[in-house]
Structures are given as C-alpha cells and as structure tokens.
Protein backbone atom coordinates (compact mmCIF):
# COMPACT_ATOMS: atom_id res chain seq x y z
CA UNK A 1 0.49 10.42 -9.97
CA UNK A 2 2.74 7.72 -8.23
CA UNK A 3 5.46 8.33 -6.14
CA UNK A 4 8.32 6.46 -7.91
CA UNK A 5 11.39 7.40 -5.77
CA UNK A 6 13.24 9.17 -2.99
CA UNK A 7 16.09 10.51 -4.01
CA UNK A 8 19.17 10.99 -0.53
CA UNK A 9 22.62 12.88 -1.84
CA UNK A 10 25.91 11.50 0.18
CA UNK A 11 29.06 13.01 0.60
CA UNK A 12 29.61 8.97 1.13
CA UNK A 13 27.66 7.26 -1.46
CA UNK A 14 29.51 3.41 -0.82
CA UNK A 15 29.43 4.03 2.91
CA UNK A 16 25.42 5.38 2.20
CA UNK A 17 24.94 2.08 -0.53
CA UNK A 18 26.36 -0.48 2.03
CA UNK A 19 24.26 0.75 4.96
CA UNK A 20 20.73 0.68 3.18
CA UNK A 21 21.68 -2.42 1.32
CA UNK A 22 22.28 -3.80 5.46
CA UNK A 23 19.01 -2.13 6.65
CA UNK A 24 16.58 -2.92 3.83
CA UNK A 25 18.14 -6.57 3.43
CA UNK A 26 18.54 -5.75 -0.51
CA UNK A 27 21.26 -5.77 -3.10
CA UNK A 28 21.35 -1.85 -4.98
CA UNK A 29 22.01 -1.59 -8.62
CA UNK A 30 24.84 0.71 -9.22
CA UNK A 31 23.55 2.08 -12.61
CA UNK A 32 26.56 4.48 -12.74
CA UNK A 33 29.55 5.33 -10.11
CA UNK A 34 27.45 8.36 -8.54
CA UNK A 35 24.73 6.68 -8.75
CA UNK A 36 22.56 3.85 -7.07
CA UNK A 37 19.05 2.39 -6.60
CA UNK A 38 17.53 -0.31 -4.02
CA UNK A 39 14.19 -1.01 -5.82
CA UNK A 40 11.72 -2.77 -4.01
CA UNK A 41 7.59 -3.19 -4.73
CA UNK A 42 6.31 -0.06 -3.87
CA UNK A 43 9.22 2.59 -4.69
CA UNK A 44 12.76 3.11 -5.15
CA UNK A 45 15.21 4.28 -2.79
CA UNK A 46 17.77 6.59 -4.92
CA UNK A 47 21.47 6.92 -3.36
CA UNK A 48 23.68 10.27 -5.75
CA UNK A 49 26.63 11.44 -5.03
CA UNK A 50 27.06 14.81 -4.04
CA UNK A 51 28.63 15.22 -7.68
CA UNK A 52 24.95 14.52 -9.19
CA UNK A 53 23.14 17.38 -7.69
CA UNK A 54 24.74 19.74 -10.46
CA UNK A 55 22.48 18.05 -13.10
CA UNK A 56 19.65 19.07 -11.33
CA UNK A 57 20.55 22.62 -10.01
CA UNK A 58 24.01 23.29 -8.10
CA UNK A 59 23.77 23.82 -4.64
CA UNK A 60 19.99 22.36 -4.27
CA UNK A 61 20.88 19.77 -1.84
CA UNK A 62 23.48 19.30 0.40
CA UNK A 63 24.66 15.87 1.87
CA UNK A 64 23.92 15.52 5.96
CA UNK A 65 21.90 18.66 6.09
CA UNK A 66 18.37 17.15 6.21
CA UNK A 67 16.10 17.22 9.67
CA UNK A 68 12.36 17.85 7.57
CA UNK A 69 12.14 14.15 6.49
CA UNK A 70 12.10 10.94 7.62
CA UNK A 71 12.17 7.72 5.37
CA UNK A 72 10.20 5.41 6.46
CA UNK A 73 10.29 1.74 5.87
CA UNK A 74 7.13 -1.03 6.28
CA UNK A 75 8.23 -4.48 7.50
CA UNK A 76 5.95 -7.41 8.33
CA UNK A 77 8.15 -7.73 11.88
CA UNK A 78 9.15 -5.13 13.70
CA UNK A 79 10.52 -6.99 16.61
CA UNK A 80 12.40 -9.48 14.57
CA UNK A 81 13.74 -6.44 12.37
CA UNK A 82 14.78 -4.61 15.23
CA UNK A 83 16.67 -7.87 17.01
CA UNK A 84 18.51 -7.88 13.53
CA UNK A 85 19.43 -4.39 12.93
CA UNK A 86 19.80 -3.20 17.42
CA UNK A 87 23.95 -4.02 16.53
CA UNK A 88 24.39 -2.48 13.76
CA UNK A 89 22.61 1.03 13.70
CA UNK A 90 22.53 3.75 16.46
CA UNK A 91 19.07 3.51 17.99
CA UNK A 92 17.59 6.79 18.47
CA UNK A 93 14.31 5.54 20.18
CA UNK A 94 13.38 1.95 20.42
CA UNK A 95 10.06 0.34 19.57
CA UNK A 96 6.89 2.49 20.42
CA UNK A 97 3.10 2.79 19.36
CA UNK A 98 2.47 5.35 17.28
CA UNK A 99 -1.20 7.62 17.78
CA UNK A 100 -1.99 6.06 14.07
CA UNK A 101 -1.41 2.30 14.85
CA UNK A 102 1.77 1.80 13.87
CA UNK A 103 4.97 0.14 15.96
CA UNK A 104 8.11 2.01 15.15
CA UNK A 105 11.38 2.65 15.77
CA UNK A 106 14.52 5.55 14.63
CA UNK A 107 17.60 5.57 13.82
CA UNK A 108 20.14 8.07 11.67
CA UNK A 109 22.15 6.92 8.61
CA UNK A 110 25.76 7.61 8.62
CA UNK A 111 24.66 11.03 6.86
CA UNK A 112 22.33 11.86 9.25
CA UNK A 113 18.65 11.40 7.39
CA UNK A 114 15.75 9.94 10.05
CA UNK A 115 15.14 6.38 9.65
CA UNK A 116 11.64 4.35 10.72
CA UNK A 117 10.77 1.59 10.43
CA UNK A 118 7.36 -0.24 11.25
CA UNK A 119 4.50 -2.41 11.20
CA UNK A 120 0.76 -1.61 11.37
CA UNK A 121 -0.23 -3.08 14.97
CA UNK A 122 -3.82 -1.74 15.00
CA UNK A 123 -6.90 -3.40 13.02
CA UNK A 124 -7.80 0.35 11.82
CA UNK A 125 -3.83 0.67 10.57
CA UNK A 126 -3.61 -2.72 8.80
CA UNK A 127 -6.61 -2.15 6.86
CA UNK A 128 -5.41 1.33 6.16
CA UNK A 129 -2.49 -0.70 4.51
CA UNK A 130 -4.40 -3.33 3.17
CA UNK A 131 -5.91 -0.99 0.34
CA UNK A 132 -2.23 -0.43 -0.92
C-alpha cells in the first residue's frame, strides 16, 4: 500500500490553493473549480471545496474543524525555509529539536489545519530518511 494523498476540505479553497502553493514553493493543478492538487515526489497534497465532500458522504468533513492531524512537510533547510516563510505565516512555535531527530517548526493555515515543517538533524533521523 502507498500513501498517495492527503486530502484538506476549505470553506476557502483559492485562499487554501494560494497559501500552500506560497508554503510548499509549488504551482497546484486546478483539475476542476472545487478541486486542486500540489503534487510533489513522495505524495500529493489534495485542496476540495467544501462542495466535494457530498461525493464522498455529506457531512463527513467539515472545513476548519480539524485538531487530530498535522501535515507535515520535509525540507532540506529548515532555517532557510523558516527565514522565507517567518512573514508570511503565523508562527505557532519556532524552530525546536524534536525527541526523534528532527528540527521543526508550526504554524496554522488560514483554515486552521497544523502545519510542520522539518529536517532530519540527527545521524539516526537522516538515515531513518535515507531508506525512503
């Protein structure tokens, strides 16, 4: 099994497209007007409408109601990525070491869902990442 996509409903989606096109430095493909992707090597991030979730089930998600996940994105900088992104997201907590070997930091999107990004900082976590 491969993980192929995560999937984030917005009340918002060209507010939602715009800001993950800023943070992830990468152009979406609008492959319908309720619908978007940003594709990138290892998955796809997935932007619906709220108008989409009927085709699934109505009323199984809800835009801005998510505090279970967080989507997490690997860069090959942290420091540099934070400098570039400090002025245009709300920091929630700035760069930190992670128990795992990871550098990190959080921020919301304008809906709400927990951002991270990082780097593996350890030897043990870049060889952990080195495998995939």
């Amino acid at each position: 099994m491969k993980l192929a996509s995560v999937r984030l409903i917005a009340a918002d989606i060209t507010t939602m497209v715009k800001f993950y096109e800023m943070v992830m430095d990468a152009p979406a493909q609008w492959l319908a007007p309720v619908f978007a992707e940003i594709v990138t090597p290892a998955a796809t991030l997935a932007i619906g409408a709220v108008e989409t979730v009927g085709l699934f089930m109505e009323g199984s998600a809800e835009p801005g109601r998510n505090r279970t996940a967080i989507l997490e994105l690997q860069v090959d900088d942290i420091d540099a990525e934070y400098e570039r992104l400090k002025e245009s997201v709300s920091i929630l907590r700035g760069i930190q070491m992670m128990p795992w070997g990871n550098r990190t930091f959080q921020f919301r999107d304008p809906e709400g869902t927990l951002v991270a990004l990082y780097m593996p900082a350890t030897d043990q976590a870049k060889a952990r990442f080195a495998t995939r």
